[in-house]
Protein backbone atom coordinates (compact mmCIF):
# COMPACT_ATOMS: atom_id res chain seq x y z
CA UNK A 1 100.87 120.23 123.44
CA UNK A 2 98.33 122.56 120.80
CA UNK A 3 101.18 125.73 120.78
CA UNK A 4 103.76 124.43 119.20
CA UNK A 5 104.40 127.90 117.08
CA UNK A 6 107.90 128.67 119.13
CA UNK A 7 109.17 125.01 118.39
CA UNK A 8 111.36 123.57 115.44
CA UNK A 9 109.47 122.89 112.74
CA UNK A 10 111.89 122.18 110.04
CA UNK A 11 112.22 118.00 109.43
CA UNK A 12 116.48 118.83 109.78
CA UNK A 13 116.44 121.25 112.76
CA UNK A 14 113.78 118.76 114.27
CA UNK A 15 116.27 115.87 113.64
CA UNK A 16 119.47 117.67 115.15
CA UNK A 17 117.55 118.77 118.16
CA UNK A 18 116.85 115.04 118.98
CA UNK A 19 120.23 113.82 118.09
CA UNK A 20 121.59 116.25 119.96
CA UNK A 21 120.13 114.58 123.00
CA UNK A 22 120.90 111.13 121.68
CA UNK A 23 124.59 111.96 120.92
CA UNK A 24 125.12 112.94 124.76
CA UNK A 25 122.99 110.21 126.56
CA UNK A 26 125.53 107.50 124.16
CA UNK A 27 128.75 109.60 125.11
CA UNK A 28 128.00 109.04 129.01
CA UNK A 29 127.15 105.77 128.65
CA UNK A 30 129.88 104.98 126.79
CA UNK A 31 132.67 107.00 128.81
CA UNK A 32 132.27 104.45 131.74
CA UNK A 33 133.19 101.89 128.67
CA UNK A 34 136.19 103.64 127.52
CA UNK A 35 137.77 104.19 130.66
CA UNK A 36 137.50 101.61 132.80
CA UNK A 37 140.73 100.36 131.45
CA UNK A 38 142.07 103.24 133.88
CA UNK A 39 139.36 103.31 136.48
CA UNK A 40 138.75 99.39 137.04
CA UNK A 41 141.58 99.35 139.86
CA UNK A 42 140.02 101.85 142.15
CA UNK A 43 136.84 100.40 142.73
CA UNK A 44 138.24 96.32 142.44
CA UNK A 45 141.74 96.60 143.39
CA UNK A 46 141.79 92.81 143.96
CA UNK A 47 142.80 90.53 141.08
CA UNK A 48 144.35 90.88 137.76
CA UNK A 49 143.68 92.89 134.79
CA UNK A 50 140.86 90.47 133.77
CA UNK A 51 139.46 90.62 136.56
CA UNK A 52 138.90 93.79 137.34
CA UNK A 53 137.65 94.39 133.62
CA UNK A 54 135.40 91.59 134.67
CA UNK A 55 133.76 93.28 137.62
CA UNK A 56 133.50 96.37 135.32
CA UNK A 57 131.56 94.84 132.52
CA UNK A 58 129.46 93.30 135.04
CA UNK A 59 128.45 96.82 136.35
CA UNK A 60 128.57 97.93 132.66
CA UNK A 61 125.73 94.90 132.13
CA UNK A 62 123.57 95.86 135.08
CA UNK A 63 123.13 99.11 133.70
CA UNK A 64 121.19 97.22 130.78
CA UNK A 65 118.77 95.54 133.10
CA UNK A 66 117.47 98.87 133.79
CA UNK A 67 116.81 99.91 130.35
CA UNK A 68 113.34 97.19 130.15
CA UNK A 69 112.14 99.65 133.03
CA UNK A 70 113.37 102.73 131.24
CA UNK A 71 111.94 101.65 128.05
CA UNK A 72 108.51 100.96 130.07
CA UNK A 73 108.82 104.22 131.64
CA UNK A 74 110.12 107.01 129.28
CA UNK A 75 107.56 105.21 126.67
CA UNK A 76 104.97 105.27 128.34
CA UNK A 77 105.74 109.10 129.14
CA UNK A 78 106.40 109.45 125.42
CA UNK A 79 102.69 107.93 124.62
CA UNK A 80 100.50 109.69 126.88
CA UNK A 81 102.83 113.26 127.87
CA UNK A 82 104.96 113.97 124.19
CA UNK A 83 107.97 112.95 122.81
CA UNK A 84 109.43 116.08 123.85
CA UNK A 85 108.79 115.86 127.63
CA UNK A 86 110.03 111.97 127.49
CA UNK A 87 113.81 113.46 126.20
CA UNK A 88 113.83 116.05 128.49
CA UNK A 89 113.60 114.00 131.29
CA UNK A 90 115.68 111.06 129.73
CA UNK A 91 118.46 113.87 129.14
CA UNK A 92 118.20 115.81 132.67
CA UNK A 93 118.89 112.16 134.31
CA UNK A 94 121.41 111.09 132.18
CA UNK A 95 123.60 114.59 133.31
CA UNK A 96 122.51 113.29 137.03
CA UNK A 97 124.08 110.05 136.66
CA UNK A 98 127.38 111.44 134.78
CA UNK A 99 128.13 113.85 137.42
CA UNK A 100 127.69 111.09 140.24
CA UNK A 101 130.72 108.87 138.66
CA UNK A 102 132.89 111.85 137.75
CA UNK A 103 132.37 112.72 141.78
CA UNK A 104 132.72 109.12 143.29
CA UNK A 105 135.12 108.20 146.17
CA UNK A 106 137.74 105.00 145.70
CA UNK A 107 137.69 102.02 147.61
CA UNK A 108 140.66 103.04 148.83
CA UNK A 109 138.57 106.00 150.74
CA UNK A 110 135.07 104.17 151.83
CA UNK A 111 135.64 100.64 150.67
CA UNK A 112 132.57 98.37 149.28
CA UNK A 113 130.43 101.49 149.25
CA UNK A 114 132.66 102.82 146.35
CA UNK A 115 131.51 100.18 144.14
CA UNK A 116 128.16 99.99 145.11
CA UNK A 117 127.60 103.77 144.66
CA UNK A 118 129.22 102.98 141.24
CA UNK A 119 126.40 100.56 140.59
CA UNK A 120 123.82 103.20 141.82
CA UNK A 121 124.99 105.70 138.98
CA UNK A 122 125.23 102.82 136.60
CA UNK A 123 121.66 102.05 137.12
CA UNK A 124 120.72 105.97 136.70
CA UNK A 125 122.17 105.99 133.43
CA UNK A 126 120.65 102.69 132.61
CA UNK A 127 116.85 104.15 133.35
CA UNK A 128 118.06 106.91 131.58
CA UNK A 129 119.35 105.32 128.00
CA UNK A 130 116.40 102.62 128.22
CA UNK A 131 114.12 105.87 127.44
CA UNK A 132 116.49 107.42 125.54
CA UNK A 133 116.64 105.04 122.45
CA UNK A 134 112.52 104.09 122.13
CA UNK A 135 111.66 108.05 122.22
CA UNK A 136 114.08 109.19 120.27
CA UNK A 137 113.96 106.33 117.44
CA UNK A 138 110.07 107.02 117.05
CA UNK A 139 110.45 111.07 117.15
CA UNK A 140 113.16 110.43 114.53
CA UNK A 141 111.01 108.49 112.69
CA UNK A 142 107.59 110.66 112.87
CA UNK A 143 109.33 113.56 112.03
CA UNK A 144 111.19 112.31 109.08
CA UNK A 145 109.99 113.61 105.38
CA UNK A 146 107.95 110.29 103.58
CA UNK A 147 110.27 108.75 101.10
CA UNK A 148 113.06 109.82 102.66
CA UNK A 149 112.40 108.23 106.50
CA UNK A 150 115.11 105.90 106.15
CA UNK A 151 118.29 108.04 105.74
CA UNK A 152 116.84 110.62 108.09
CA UNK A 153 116.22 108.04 110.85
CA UNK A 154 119.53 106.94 110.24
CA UNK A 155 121.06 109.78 111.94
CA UNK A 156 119.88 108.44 115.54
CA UNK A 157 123.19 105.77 114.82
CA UNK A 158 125.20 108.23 113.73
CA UNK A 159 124.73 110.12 117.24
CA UNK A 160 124.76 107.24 119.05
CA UNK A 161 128.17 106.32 117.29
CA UNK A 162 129.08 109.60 117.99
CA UNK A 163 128.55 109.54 121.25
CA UNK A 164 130.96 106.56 120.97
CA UNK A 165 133.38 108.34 119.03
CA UNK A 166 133.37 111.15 121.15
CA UNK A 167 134.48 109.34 124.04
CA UNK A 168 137.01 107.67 122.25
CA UNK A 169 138.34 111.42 121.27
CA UNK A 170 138.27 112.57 124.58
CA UNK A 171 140.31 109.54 126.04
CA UNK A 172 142.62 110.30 122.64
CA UNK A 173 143.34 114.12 123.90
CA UNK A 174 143.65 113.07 127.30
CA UNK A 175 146.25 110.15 126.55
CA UNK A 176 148.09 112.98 124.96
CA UNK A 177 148.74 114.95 127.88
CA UNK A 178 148.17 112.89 130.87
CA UNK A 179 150.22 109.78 131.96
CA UNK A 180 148.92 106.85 132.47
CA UNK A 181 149.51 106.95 136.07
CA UNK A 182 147.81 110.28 136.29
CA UNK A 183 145.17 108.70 133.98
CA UNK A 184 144.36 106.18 136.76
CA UNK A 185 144.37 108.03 139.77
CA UNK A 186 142.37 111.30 138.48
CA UNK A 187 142.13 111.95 134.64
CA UNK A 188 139.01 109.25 133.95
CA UNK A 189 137.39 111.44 135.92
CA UNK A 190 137.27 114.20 133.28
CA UNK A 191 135.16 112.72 130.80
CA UNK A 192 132.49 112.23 133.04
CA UNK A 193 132.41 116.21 134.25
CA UNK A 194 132.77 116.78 129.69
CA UNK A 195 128.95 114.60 129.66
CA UNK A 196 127.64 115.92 132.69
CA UNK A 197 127.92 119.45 131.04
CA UNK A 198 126.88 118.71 127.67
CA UNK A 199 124.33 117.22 128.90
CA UNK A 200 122.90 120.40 129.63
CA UNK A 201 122.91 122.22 126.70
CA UNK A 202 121.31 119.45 124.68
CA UNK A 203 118.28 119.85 127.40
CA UNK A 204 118.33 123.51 126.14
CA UNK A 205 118.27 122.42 122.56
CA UNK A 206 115.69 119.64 122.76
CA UNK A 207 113.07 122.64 124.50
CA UNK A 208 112.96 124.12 121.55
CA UNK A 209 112.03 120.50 120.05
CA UNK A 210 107.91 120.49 117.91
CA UNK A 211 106.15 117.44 119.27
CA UNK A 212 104.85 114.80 116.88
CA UNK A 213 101.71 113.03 118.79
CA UNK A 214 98.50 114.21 118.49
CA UNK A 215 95.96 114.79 120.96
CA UNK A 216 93.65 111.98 119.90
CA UNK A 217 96.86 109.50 120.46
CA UNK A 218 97.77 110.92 123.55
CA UNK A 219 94.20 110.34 125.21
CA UNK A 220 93.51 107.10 123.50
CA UNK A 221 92.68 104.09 126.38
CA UNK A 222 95.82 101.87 124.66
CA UNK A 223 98.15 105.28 124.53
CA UNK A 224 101.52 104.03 126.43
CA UNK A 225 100.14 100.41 127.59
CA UNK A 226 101.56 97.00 127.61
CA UNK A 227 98.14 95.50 126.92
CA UNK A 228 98.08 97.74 123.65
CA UNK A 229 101.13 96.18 123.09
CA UNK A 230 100.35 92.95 123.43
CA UNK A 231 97.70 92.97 120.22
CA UNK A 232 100.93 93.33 118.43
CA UNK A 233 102.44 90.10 119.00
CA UNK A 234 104.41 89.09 115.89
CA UNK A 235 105.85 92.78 115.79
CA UNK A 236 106.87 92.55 119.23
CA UNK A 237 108.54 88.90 118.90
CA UNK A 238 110.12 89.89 115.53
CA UNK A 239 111.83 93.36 116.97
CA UNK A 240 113.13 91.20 120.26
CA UNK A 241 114.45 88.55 117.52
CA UNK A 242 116.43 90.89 115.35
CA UNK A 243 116.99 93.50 118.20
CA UNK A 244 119.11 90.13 120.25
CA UNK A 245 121.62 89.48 116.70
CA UNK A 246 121.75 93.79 116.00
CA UNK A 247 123.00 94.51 119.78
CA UNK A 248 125.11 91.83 120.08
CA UNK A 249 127.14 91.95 117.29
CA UNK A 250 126.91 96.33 117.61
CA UNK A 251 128.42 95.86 120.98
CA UNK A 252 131.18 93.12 120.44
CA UNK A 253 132.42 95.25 117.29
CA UNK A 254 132.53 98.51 119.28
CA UNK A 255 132.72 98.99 123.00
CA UNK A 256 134.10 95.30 123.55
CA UNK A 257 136.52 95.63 120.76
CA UNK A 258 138.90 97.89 122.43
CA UNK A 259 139.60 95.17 125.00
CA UNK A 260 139.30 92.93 122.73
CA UNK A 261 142.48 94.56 121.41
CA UNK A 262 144.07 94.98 124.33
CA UNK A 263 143.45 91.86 126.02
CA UNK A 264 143.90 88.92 123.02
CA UNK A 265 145.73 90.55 120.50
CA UNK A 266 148.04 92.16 122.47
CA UNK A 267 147.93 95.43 121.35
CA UNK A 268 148.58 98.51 123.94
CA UNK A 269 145.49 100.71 124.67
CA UNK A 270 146.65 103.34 123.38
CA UNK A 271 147.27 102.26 119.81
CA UNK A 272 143.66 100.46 119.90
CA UNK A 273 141.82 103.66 121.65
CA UNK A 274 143.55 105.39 118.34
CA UNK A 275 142.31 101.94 116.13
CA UNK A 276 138.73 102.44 117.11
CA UNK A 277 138.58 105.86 116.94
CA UNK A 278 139.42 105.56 113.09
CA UNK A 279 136.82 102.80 112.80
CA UNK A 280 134.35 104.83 114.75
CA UNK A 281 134.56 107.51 112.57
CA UNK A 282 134.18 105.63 109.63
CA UNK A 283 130.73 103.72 110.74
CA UNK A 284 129.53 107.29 111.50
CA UNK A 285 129.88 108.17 108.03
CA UNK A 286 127.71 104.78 106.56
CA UNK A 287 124.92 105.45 108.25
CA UNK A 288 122.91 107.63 106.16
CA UNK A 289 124.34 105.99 102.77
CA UNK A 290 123.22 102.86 104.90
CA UNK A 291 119.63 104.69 105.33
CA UNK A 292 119.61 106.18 101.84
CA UNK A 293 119.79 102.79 100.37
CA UNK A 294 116.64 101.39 102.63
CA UNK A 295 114.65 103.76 101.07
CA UNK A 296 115.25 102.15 97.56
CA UNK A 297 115.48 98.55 98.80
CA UNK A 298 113.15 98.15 101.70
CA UNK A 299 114.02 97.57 105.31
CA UNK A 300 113.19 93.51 105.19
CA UNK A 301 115.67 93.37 102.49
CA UNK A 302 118.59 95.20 104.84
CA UNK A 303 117.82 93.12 107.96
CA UNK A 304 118.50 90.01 105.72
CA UNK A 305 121.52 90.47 104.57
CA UNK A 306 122.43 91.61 107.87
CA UNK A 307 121.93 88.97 109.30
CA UNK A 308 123.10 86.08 106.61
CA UNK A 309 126.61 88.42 107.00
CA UNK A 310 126.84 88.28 110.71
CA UNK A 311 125.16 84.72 111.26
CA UNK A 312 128.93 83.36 108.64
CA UNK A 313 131.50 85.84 109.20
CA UNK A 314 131.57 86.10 112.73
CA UNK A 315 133.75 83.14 113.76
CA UNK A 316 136.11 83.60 110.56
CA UNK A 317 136.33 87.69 111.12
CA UNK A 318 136.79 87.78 115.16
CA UNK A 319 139.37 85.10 114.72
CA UNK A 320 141.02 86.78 112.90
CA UNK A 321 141.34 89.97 114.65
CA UNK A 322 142.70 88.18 117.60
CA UNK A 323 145.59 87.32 115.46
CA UNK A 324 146.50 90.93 113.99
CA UNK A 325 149.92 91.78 113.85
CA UNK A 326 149.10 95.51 113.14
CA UNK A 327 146.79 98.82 113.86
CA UNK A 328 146.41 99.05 110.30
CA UNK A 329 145.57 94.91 109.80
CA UNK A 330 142.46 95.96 112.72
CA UNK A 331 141.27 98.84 111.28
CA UNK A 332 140.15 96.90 108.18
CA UNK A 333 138.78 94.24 109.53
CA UNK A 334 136.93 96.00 112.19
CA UNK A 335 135.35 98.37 109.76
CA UNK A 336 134.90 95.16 107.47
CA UNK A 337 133.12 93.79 110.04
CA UNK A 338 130.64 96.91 111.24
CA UNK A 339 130.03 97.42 107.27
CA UNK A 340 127.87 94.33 107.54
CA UNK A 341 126.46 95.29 110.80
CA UNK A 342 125.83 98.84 109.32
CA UNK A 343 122.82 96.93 107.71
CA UNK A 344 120.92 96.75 110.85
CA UNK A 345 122.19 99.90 112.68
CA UNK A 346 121.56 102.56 110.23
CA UNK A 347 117.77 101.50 110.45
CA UNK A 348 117.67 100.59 114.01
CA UNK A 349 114.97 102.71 114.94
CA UNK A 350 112.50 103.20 111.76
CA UNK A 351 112.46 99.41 111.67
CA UNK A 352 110.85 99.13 114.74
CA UNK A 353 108.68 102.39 114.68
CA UNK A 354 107.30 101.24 111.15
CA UNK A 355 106.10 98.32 113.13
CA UNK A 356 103.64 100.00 115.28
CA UNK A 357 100.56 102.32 115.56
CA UNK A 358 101.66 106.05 117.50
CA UNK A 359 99.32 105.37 120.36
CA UNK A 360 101.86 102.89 121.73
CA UNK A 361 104.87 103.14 119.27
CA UNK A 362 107.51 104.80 121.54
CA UNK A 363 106.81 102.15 124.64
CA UNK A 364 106.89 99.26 122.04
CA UNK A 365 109.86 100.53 120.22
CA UNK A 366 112.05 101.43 123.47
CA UNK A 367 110.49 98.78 125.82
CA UNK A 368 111.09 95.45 123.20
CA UNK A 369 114.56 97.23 121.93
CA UNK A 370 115.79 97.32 125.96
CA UNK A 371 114.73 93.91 126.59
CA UNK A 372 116.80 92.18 123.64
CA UNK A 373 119.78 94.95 124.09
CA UNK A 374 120.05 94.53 128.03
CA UNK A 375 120.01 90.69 127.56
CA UNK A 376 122.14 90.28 124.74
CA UNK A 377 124.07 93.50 123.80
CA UNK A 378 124.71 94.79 127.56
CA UNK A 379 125.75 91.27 128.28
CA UNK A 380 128.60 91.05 125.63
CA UNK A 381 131.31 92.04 127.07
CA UNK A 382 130.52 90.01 130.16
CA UNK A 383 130.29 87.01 128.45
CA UNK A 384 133.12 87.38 126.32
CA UNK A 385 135.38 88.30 129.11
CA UNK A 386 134.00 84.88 131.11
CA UNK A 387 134.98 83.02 128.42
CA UNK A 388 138.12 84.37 127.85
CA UNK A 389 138.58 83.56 131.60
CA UNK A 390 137.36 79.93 131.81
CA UNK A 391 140.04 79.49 128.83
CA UNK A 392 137.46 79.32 125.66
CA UNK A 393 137.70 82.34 123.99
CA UNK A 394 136.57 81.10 121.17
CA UNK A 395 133.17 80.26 122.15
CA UNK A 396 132.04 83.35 122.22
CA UNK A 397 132.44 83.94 118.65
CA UNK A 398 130.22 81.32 117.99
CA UNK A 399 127.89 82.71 120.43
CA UNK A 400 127.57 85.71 118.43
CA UNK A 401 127.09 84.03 115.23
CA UNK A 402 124.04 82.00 116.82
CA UNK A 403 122.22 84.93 117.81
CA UNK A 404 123.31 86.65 114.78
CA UNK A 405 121.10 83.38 112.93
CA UNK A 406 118.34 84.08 115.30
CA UNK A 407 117.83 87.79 113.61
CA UNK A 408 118.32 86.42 110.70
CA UNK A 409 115.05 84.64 110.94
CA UNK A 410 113.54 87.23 112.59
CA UNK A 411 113.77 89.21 109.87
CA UNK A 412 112.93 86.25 107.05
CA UNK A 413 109.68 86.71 108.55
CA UNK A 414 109.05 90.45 109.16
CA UNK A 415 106.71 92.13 106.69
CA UNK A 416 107.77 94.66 104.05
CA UNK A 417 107.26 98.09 105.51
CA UNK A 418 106.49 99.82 103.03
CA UNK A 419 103.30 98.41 102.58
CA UNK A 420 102.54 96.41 105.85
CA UNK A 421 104.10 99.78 108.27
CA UNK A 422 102.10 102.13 110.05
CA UNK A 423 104.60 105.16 109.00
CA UNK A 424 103.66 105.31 104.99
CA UNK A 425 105.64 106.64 102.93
C-alpha cells in the first residue's frame, strides 16, 4: 500500500480505528457466552441445566480450534497483503457469523440441524477471532509511539474486555425489560442482530486505517511463513508457554465466572450478569495503568509476577468464591483475582509482537496465541463444567494453577524486551 495520504495517521486515531474492530469481533464472540444461559434449551433440550451448559461450552470450545487456522490465515494475509486488509476481512466475517446465530431455527423446528448449523456459525466466528487477535496485537504494537508501546498496546484488552462488557450490558438492559421466559424463547436473539450491525461500522472505521508494513517486508521470501517461523523457536515455545497460564486463567475469571456464579455458588443470573458487569468494568479501567507500568518495569518483569500470583492464589481465591454469601463478597474477589491476571492481559499483544521480526510477526503472534488460547483458554469452561459434573469441582482449580506454573516458567526464561525485542523503543 504506497498511498496511504487519506488514512489515519495519528498513533491515537490509528489505535481507536483498530480497537474499534477488536471491541466488536470480542462482543460477538462473547454474546454466544453470555446468553447461552437462555439459549442452551433450544438447541439441547435434553438434560438438565448442566447439561445443556455442557453442550454449549463444548460448541463455545470448538470455536477455538478454528482460531490455529485463523491465526495461520489472517497472518499470513497480514504479512504478505497489510494489516489493514487482514481486519477488514477478519471484521466482515465476524458480522457474517453474528447474523447466522441471531437468524438460526430451534430444534424444536429442524431438529439436529439446529445445533449443527449452530456449530457452523461457531466455527465462522472462530476463523474470524483467530485473525482478529494476531493482526490486531501487532498493528497495535507497530503503530504505538516508542517509550510509550506498552500502555498504548494495552488498549487491545481494554476492547477486548469491552467487548465483554458490552455484552454483559446488553444482557443487563434486556433483563430489564424482557422476562425470562421471553428471554428464552426470542430476546437472546437480539444481541446477536446489536454485533452483526456494529460490525459494520467498525469495517467503515478500520478503511480509513494507515498500514504499518513496508514493502520490503511484504515481498520478503519468509513474509507470512511457518518456516520463517520456525527460526524462531524459543520465541515461539515461550509465547505458547505463557499464552496456555494467560488464557486460562483470563477465561475462568471472566466468561466462565458467570456460571460459575450461577451454578456453585448459587447465586441467580441476574445478580451475577450485574456482578460481572461491575468487575468487567473495573479490569477495563487497569489496563493501560497495567501498560503504563510495563513501560517503566519491563514486560519479563510483569509476566513474572503474573504468573507467581496465579500459579498460588488460584486454589485459595476460586474456593473461595464458590462459597460467597454475597454480590458484593464476589465483586472483590473477582476483581482481586483479574488484578493479578491484569499483569499478563494488559500486555498480551506487545509481548508477543516484541518477540518477532515484521516479516512474519502478525502470523507468529496470532498463529502461537490461537494455539495455546484454543487449547487451554477455549477449553475452560468445558473442563470446568466436566468436572463439576463427574463430582470434582475442585480439580479444576488446581488445573488452573498448574498451567498458571507453566507461564510462570515461560516467562522466567523470556528475554528482556527492551533490549532483546525487535520493536525498540
Amino acid at each position: 500500500m504506497q498511498a496511504n495520504d487519506h488514512k489515519i495517521h495519528n498513533p491515537i486515531l490509528s489505535i481507536v480505528g483498530a480497537s474499534s474492530g477488536n471491541l466488536v469481533e470480542w462482543y460477538d464472540f462473547y454474546a454466544y457466552s453470555f446468553t447461552s444461559l437462555y439459549f442452551a434449551h433450544a438447541f439441547f433440550p435434553k438434560g438438565d441445566t448442566t447439561s445443556q451448559l455442557l453442550n454449549t461450552a463444548g460448541i463455545f470450545a470448538v470455536g477455538f480450534f478454528m482460531r490455529p487456522l485463523g491465526g495461520w490465515l489472517f497472518g499470513r494475509i497480514a504479512d504478505k497483503y497489510g494489516r489493514r486488509n487482514s481486519m477488514m476481512i477478519s471484521v466482515l466475517m465476524m458480522c457474517f457469523g453474528s447474523l447466522m446465530v441471531a437468524c438460526l431455527p430451534t430444534y424444536a423446528s429442524i431438529g439436529f440441524a439446529a445445533p449443527l448449523m449452530l456449530l457452523v456459525a461457531r466455527l465462522v466466528q472462530g476463523l474470524s477471532v483467530g485473525g482478529e487477535y494476531g493482526t490486531s496485537a501487532t498493528y497495535m504494537s507497530e503503530v504505538a509511539v516508542a517509550g510509550k508501546r506498552g500502555f498504548y498496546a494495552s488498549f487491545q484488552y481494554v476492547t477486548l474486555i469491552g467487548g465483554q462488557l458490552l455484552a454483559t450490558l446488553v444482557l443487563v438492559v434486556l433483563q430489564q425489560f424482557l422476562s425470562p421466559d421471553d428471554l428464552r424463547a426470542w430476546g437472546w436473539r437480539i444481541p446477536f442482530v446489536i454485533g452483526a450491525l456494529a460490525a459494520l461500522v467498525a469495517l467503515f472505521l478500520r478503511r480509513a486505517l494507515v498500514e504499518t508494513t513496508t514493502e520490503a517486508s511484504r515481498q520478503s521470501e519468509q513474509a507470512g511463513t511457518i518456516k520463517g517461523i520456525l527460526k524462531h523457536p524459543r520465541a515461539l515455545l515461550t509465547v505458547l508457554g505463557y499464552t496456555a497460564g494467560g488464557s486460562l486463567a483470563f477465561y475462568t475469571y471472566t466468561t466462565y465466572m458467570q456460571k460459575y456464579l450461577v451454578n456453585s455458588a448459587h447465586m441467580e443470573a441476574e445478580t451475577a450478569t450485574l456482578v460481572m458487569t461491575g468487575v468487567l468494568a473495573c479490569f477495563m479501567v487497569l489496563q493501560p495503568l497495567f501498560g503504563a507500568l510495563s513501560d517503566r518495569i519491563g514486560r519479563r518483569h510483569m509476566m513474572i509476577v503474573f504468573g507467581v500470583l496465579t500459579t498460588l492464589g488460584t486454589v485459595p481465591m476460586m474456593t473461595a468464591i464458590g462459597q460467597v454469601a454475597t454480590p458484593g463478597a464476589a465483586f472483590g474477589l473477582i476483581l482481586a483475582a483479574l488484578v493479578g491476571v491484569s499483569f499478563y492481559t494488559s500486555i498480551s499483544g506487545i509481548v508477543k509482537a516484541e518477540m518477532f521480526p515484521p516479516e512474519i510477526r502478525a502470523l507468529a503472534v496470532g498463529l502461537s496465541y490461537a494455539i495455546g488460547n484454543a487449547a487451554f483458554g477455549g477449553t475452560a469452561e468445558y473442563v470446568a463444567l466436566l468436572f463439576k459434573a463427574k463430582g470434582h469441582e475442585s480439580l479444576f482449580f488446581w488445573y488452573v494453577a498448574a498451567i498458571c506454573a507453566l507461564a510462570l516458567a515461560a516467562s522466567w526464561i523470556m528475554p528482556d524486551s527492551r533490549r532483546h525485542g525487535y520493536l525498540k523503543d
